[in-house]
N, C-alpha and C. Protein backbone atom coordinates (compact mmCIF):
# COMPACT_ATOMS: atom_id res chain seq x y z
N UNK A 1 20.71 2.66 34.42
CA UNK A 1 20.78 1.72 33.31
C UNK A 1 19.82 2.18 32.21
N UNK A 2 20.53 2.54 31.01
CA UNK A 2 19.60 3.22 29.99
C UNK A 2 19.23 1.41 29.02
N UNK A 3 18.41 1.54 28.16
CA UNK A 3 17.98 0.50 27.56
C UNK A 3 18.35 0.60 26.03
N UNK A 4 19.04 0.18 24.96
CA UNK A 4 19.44 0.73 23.88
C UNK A 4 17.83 0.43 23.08
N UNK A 5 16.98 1.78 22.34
CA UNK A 5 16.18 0.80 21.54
C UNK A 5 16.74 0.13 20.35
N UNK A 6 15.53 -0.72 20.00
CA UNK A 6 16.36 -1.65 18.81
C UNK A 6 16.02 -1.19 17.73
N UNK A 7 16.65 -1.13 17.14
CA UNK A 7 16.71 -0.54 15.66
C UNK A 7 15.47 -0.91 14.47
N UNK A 8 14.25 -0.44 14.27
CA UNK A 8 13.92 -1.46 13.24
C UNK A 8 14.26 -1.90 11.84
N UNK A 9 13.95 -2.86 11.55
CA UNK A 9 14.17 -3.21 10.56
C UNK A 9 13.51 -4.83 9.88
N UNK A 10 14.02 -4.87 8.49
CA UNK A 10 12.97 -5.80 7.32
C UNK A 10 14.13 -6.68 6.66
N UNK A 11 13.62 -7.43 6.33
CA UNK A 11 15.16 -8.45 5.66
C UNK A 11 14.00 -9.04 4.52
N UNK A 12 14.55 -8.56 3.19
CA UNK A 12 13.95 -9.09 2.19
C UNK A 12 14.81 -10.10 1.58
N UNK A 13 13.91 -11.36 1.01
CA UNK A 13 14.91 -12.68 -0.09
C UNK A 13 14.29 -12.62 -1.01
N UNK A 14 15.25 -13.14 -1.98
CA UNK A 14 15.13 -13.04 -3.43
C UNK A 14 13.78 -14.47 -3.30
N UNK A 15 14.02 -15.36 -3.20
CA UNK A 15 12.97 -16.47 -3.30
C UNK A 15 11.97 -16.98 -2.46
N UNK A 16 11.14 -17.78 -2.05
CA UNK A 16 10.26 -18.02 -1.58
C UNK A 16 11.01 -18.55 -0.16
N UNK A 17 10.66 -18.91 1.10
CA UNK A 17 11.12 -19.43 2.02
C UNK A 17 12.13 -19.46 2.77
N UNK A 18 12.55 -17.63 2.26
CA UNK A 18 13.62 -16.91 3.82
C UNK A 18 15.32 -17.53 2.02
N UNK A 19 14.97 -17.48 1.26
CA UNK A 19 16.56 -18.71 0.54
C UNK A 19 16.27 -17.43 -0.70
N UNK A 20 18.05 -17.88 -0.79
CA UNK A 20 18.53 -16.88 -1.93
C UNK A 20 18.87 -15.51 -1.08
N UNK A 21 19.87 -14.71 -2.17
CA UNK A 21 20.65 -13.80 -1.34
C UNK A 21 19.32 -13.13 -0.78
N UNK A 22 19.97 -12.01 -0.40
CA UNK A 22 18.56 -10.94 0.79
C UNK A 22 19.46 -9.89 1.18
N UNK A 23 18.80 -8.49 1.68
CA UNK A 23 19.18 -7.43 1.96
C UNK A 23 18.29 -6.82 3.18
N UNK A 24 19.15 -6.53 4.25
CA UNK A 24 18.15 -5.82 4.73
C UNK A 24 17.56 -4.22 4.97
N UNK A 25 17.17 -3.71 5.68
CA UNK A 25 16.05 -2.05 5.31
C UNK A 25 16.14 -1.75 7.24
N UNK A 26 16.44 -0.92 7.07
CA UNK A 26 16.58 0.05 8.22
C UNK A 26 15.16 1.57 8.18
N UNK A 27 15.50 1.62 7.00
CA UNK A 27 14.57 3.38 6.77
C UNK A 27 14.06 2.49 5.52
N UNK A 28 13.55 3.52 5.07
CA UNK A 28 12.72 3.55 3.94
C UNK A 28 13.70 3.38 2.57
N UNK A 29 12.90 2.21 1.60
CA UNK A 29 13.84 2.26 0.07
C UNK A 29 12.69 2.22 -1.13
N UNK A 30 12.65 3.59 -1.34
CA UNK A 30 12.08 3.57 -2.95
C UNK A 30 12.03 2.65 -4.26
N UNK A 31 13.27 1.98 -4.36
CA UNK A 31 13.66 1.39 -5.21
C UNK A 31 14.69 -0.01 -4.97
N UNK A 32 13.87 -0.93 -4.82
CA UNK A 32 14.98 -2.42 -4.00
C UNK A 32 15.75 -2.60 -5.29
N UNK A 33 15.44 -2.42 -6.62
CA UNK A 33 16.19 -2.70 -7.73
C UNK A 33 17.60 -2.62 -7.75
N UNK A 34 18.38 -1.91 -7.52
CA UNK A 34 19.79 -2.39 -7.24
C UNK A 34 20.31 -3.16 -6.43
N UNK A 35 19.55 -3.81 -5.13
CA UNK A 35 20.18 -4.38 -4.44
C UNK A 35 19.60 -6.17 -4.24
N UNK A 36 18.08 -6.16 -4.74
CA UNK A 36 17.55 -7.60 -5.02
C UNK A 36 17.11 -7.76 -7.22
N UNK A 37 17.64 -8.71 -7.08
CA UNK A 37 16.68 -9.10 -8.58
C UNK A 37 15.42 -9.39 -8.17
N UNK A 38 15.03 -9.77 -7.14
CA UNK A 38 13.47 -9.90 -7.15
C UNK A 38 13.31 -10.32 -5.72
N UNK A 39 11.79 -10.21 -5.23
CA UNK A 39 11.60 -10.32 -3.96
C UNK A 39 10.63 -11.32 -3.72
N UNK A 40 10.34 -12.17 -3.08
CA UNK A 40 9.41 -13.04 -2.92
C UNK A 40 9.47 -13.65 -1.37
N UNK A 41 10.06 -13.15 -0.56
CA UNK A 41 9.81 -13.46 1.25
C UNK A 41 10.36 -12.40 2.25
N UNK A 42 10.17 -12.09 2.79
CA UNK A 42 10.86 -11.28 3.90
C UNK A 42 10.34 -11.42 5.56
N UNK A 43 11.09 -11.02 6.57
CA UNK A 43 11.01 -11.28 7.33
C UNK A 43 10.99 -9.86 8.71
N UNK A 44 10.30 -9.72 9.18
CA UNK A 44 10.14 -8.33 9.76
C UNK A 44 10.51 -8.52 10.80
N UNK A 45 11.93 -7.96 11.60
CA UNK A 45 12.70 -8.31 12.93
C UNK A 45 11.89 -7.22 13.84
N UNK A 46 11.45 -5.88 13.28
CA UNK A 46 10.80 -5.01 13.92
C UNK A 46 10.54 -3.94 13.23
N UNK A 47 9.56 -3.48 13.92
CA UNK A 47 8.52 -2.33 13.33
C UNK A 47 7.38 -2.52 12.19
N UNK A 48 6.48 -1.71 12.11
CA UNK A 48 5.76 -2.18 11.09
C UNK A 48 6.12 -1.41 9.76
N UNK A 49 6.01 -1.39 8.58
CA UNK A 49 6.67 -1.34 7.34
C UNK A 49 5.06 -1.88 6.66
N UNK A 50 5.30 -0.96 5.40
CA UNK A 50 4.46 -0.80 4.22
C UNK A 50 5.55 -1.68 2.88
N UNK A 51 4.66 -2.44 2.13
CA UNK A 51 5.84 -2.75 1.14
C UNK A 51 4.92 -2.41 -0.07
N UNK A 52 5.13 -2.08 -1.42
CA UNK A 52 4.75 -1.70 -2.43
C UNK A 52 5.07 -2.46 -3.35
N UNK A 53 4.03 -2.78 -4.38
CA UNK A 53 4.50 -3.86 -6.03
C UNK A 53 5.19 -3.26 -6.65
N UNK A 54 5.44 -1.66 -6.60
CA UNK A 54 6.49 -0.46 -7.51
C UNK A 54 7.11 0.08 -6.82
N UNK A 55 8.20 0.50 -7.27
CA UNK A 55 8.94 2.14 -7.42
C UNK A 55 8.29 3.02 -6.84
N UNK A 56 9.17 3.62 -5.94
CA UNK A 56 8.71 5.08 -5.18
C UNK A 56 7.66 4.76 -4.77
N UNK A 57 7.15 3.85 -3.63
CA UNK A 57 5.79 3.73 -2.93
C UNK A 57 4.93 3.89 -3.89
N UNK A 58 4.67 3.18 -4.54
CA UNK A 58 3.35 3.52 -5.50
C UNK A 58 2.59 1.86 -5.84
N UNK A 59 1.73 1.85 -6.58
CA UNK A 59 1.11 0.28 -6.73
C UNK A 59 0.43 -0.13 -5.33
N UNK A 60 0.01 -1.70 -5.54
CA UNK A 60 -0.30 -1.83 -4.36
C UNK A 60 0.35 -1.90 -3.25
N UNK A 61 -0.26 -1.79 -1.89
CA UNK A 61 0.32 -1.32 -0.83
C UNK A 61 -0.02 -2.56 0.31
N UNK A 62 0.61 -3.27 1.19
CA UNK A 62 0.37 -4.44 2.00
C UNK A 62 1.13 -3.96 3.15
N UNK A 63 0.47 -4.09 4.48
CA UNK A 63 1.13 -4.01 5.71
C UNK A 63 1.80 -4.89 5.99
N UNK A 64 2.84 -5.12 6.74
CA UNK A 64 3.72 -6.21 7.32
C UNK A 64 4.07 -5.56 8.77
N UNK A 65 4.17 -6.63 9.59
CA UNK A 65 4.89 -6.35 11.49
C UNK A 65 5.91 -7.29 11.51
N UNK A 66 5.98 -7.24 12.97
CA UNK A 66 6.86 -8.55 13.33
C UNK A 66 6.83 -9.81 12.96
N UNK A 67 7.24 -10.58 12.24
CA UNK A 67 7.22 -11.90 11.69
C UNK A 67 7.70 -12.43 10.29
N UNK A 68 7.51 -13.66 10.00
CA UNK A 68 8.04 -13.98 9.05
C UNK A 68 7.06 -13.96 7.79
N UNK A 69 7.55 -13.90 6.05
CA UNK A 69 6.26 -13.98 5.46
C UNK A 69 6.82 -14.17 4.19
N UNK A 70 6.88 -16.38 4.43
CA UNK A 70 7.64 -17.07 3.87
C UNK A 70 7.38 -17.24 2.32
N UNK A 71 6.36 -16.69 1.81
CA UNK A 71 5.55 -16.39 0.45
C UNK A 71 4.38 -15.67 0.09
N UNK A 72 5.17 -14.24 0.17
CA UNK A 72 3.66 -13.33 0.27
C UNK A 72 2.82 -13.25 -0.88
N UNK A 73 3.76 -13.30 -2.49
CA UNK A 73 2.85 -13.80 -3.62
C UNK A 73 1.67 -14.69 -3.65
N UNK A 74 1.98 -15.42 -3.12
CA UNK A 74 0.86 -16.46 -3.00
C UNK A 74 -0.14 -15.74 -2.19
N UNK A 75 -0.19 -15.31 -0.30
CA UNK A 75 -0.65 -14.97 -0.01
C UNK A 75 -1.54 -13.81 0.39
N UNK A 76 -0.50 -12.85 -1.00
CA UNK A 76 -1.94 -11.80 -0.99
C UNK A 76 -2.28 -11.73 -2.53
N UNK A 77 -1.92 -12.56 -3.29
CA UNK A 77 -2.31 -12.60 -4.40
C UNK A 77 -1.50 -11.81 -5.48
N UNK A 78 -0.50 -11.47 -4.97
CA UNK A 78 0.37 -10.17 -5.94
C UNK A 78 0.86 -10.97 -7.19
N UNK A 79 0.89 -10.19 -8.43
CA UNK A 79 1.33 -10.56 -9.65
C UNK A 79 2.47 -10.30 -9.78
N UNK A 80 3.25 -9.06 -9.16
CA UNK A 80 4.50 -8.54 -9.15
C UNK A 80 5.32 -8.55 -7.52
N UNK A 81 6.99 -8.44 -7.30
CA UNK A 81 7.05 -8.75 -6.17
C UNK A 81 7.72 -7.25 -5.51
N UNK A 82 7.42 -7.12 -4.05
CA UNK A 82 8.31 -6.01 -3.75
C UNK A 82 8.89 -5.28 -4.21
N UNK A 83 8.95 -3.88 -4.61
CA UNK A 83 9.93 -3.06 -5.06
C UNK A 83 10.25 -1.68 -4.56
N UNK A 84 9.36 -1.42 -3.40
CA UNK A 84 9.74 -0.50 -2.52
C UNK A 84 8.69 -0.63 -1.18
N UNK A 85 9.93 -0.19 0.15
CA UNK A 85 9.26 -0.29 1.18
C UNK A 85 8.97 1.35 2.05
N UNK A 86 8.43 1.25 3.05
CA UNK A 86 8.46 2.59 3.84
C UNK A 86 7.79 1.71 5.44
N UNK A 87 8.82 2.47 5.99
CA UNK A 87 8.81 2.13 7.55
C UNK A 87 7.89 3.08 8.10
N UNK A 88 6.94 2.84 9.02
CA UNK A 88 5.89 2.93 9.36
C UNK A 88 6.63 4.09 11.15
N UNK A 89 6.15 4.91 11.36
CA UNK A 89 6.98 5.66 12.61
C UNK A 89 6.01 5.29 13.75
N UNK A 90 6.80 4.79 14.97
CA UNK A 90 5.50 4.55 15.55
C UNK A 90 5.12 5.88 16.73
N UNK A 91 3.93 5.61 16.53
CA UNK A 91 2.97 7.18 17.10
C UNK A 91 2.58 6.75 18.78
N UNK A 92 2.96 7.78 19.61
CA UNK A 92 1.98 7.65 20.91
C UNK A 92 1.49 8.68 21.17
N UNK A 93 0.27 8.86 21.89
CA UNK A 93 -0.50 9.51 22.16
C UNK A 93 -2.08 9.92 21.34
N UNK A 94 -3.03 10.72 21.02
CA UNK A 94 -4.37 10.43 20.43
C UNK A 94 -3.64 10.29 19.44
N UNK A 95 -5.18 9.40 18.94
CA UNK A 95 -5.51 9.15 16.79
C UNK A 95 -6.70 10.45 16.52
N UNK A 96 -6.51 11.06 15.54
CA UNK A 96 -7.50 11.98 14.98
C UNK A 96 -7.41 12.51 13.52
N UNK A 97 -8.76 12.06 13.37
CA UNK A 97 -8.81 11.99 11.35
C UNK A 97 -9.74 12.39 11.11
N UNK A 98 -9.90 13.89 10.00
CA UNK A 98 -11.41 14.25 9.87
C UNK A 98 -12.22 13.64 8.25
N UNK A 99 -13.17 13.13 8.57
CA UNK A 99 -13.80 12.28 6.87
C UNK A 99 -14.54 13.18 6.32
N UNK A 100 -14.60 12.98 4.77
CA UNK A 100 -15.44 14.01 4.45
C UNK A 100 -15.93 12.86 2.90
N UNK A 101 -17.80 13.14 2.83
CA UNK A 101 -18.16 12.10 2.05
C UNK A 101 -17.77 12.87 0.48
N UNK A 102 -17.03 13.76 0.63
CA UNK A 102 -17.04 14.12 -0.76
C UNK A 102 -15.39 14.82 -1.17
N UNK A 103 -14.69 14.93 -2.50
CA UNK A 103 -13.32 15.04 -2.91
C UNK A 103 -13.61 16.81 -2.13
N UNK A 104 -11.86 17.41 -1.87
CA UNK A 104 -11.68 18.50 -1.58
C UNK A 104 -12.31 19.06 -0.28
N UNK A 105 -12.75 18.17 0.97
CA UNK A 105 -13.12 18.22 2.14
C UNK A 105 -14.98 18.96 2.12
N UNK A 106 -15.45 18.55 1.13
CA UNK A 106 -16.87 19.17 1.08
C UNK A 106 -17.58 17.99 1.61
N UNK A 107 -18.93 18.24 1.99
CA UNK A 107 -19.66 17.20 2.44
C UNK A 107 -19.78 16.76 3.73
N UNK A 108 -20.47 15.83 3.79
CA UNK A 108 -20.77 16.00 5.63
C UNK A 108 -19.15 15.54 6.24
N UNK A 109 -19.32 16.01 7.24
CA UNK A 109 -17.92 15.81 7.72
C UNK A 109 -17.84 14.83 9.11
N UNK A 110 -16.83 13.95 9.61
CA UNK A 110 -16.59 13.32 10.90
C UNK A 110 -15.51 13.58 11.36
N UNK A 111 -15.31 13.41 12.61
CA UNK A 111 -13.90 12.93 12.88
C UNK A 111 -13.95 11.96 14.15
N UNK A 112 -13.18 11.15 13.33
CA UNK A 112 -12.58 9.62 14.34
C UNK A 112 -11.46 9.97 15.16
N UNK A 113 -11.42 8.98 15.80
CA UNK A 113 -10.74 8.98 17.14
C UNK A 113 -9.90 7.51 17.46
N UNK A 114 -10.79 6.64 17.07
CA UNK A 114 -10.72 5.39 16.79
C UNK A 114 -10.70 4.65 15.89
N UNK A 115 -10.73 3.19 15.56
CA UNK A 115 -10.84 2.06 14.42
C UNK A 115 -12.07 2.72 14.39
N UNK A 116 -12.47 1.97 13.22
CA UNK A 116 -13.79 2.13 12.78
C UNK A 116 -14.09 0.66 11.12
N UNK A 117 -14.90 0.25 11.63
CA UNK A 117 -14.98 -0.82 11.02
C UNK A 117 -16.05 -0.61 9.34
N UNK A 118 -16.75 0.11 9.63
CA UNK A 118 -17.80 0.56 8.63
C UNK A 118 -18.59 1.77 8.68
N UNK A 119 -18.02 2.56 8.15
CA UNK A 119 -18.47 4.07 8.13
C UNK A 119 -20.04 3.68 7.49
N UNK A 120 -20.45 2.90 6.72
CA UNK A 120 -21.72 2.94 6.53
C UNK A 120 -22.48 2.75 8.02
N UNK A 121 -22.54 1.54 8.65
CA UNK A 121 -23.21 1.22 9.93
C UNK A 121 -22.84 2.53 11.18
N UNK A 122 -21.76 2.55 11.07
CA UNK A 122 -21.35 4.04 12.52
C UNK A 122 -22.29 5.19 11.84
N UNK A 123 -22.25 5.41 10.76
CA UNK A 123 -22.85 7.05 10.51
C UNK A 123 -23.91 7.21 9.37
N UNK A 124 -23.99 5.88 8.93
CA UNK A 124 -25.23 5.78 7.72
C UNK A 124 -24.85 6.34 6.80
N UNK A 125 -23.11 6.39 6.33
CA UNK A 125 -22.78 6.95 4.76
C UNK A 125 -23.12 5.66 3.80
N UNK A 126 -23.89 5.76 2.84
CA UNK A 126 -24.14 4.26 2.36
C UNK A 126 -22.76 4.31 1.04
N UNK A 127 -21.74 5.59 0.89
CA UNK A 127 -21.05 5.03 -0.15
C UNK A 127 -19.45 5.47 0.49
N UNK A 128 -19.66 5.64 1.49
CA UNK A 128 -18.12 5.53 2.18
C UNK A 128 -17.72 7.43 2.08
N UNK A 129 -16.28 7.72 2.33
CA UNK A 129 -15.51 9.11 2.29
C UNK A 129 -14.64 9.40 1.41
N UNK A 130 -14.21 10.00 0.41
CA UNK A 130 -13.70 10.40 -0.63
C UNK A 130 -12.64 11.12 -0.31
N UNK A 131 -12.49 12.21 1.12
CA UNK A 131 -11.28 12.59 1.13
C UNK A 131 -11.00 12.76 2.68
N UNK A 132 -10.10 13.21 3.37
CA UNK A 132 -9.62 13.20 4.77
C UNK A 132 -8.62 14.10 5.02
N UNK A 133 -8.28 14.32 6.21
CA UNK A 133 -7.53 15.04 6.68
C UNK A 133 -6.85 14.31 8.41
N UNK A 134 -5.45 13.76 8.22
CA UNK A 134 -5.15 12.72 9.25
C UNK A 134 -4.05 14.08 10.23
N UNK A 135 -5.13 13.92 11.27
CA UNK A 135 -4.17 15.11 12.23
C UNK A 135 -3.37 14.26 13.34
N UNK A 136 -3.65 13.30 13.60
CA UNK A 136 -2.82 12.83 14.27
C UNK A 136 -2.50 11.05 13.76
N UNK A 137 -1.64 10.58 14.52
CA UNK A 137 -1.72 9.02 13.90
C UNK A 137 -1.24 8.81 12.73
N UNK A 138 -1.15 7.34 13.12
CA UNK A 138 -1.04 6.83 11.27
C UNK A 138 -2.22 5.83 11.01
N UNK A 139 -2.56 5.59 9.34
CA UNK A 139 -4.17 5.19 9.84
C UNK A 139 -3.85 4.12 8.53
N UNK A 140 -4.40 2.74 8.81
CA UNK A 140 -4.72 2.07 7.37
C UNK A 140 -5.68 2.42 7.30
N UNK A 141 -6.44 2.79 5.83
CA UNK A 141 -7.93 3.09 5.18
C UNK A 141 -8.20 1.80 3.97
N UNK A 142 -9.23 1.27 4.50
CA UNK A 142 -9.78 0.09 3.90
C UNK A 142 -10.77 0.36 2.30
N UNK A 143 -10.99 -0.11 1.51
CA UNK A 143 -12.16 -0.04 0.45
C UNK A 143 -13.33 -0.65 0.89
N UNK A 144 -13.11 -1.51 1.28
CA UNK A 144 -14.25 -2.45 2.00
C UNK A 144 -14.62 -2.27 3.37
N UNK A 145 -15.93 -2.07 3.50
CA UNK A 145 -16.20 -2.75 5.15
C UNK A 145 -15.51 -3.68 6.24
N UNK A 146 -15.18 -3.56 7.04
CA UNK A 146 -14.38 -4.91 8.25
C UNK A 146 -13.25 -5.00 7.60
N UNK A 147 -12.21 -3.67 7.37
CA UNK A 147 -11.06 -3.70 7.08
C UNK A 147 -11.20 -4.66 5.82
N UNK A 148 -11.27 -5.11 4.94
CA UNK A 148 -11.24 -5.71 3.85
C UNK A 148 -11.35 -5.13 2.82
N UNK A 149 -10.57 -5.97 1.53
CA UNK A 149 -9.83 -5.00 0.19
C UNK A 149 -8.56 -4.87 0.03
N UNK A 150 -8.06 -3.88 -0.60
CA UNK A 150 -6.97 -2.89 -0.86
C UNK A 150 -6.88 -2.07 0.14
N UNK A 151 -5.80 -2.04 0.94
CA UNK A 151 -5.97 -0.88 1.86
C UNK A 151 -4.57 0.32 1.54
N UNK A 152 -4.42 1.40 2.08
CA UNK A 152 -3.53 2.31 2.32
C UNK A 152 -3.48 3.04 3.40
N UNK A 153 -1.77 3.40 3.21
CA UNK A 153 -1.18 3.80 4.60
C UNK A 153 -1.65 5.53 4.23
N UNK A 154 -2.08 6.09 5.32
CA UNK A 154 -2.04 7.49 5.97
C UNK A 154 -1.50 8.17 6.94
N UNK A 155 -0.38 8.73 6.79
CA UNK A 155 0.39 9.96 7.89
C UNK A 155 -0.48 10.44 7.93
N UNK A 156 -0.09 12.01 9.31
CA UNK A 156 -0.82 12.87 8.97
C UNK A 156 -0.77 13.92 7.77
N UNK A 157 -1.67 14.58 7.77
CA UNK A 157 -1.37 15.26 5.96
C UNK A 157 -3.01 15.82 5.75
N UNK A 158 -3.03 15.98 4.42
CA UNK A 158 -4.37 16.71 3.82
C UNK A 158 -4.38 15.58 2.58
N UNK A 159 -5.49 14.95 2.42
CA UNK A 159 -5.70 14.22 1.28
C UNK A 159 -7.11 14.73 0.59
N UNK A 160 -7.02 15.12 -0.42
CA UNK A 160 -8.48 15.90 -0.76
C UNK A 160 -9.05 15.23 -1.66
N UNK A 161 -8.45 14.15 -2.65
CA UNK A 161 -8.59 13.52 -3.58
C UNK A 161 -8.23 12.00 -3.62
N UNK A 162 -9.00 11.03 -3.35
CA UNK A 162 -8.17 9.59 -3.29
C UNK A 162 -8.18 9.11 -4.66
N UNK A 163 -8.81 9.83 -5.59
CA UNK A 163 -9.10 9.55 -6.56
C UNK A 163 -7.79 9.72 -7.54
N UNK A 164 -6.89 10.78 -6.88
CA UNK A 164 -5.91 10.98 -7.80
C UNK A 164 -4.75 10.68 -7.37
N UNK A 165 -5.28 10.11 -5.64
CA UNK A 165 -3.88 9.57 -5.21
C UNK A 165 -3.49 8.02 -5.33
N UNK A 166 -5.27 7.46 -5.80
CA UNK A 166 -5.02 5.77 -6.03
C UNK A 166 -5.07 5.71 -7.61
N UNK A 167 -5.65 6.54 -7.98
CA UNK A 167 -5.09 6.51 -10.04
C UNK A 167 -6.60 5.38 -9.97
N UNK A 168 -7.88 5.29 -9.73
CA UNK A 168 -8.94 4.41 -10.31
C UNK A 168 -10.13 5.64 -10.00
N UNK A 169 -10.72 5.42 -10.79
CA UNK A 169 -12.26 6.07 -11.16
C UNK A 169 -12.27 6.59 -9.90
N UNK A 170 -14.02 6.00 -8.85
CA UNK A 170 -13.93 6.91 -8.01
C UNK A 170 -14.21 5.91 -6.58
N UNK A 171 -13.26 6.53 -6.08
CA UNK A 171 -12.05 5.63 -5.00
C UNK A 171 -12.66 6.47 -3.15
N UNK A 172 -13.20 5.52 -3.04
CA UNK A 172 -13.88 5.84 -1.54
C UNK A 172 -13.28 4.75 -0.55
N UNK A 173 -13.15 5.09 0.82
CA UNK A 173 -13.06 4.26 1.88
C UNK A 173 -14.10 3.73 2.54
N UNK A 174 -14.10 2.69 3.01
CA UNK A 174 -15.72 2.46 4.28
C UNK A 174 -15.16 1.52 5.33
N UNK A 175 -13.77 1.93 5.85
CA UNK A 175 -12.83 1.41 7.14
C UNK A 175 -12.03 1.89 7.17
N UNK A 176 -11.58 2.29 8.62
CA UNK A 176 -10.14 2.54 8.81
C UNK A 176 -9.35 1.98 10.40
N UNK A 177 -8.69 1.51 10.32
CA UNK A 177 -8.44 1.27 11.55
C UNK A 177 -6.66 2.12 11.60
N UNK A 178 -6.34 2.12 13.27
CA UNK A 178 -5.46 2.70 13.71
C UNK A 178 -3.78 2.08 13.53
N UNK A 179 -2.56 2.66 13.41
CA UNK A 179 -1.41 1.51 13.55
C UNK A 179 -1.30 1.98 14.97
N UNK A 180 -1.03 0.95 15.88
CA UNK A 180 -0.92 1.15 17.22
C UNK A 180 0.50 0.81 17.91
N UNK A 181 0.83 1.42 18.66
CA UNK A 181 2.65 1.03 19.03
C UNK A 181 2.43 -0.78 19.41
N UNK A 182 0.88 -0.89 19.80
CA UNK A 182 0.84 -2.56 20.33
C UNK A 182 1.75 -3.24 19.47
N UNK A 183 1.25 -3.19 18.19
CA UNK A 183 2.15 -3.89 17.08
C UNK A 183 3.28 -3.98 16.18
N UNK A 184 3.67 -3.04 17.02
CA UNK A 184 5.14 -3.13 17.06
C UNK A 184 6.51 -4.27 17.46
């Protein structure tokens, strides 16, 4: 007896409280604009998913899992609503990410393994890491201490610059925690 997995997927509505037409997301959509006039609830049947205030993953960036999230304007404060998502792949086996307190991998260097709640208190950086390198995992990276702020999603990859990948002055992390298949 094989087990079919289930497919993930996101069901976005045009209005607040699951009402008004809706579409749903299997993979990843750059651009909801042809298929919603506007987004203001969605509902996550499975997997975890990144949703974006713009076009082509860009703007701010908010995690979503399993559940419902009957007015996210309100609740994360967004001025603009949904306009592109990206499905999150889920990873097993180690997390491994190397930090570096300065752009272009210079500067003292770490590598995590784990969450990490405040790179200041774990390692005494008093102004956080500027660039990274995510070898395994997928990682939210926080602005703030205790996961708090603006956060963003990280594959693995080479990021040498957050500065030019978040478009603000000068753009450091001081958290990151892990996406884990748990939350799935």
């Amino acid at each position: 007896l094989r087990l079919k997995k289930e497919t993930d997927s996101i069901i976005f509505f045009e209005d607040r409280n699951f009402k008004g037409h809706s579409y749903e997301w299997t993979s990843d959509c750059s651009d909801m604009a042809p298929f919603l006039a506007r987004c203001h609830s969605c509902r996550v049947e499975s997997g975890c998913w990144m949703v974006y205030d713009r076009p082509n993953f860009m703007g701010n960036q908010y995690f979503v899992r399993r559940g419902e999230y009957a007015d996210y304007m309100s609740m994360w404060g967004m001025s603009e609503w949904v306009k592109s998502c990206r499905l999150i792949p889920m990873h097993r086996g180690p997390y491994r990410t190397r930090i570096y307190g300065r752009e272009n991998f210079m500067g003292q260097m770490m590598e995590i393994m784990d969450d990490c709640d405040s790179v200041t208190e774990r390692y005494h950086w008093s102004s956080g890491f500027m660039s990274c390198h995510v070898l395994d995992g997928h990682w939210l990276l926080y602005e703030m201490p205790h996961y708090k702020g603006r956060m963003w999603y990280f594959q693995p990859g080479e990021y040498r610059n957050f500065r030019e990948m978040v478009g603000t002055g000068s753009m450091r992390f001081m958290s990151m925690r892990r996406i884990l298949d748990c939350w799935y």
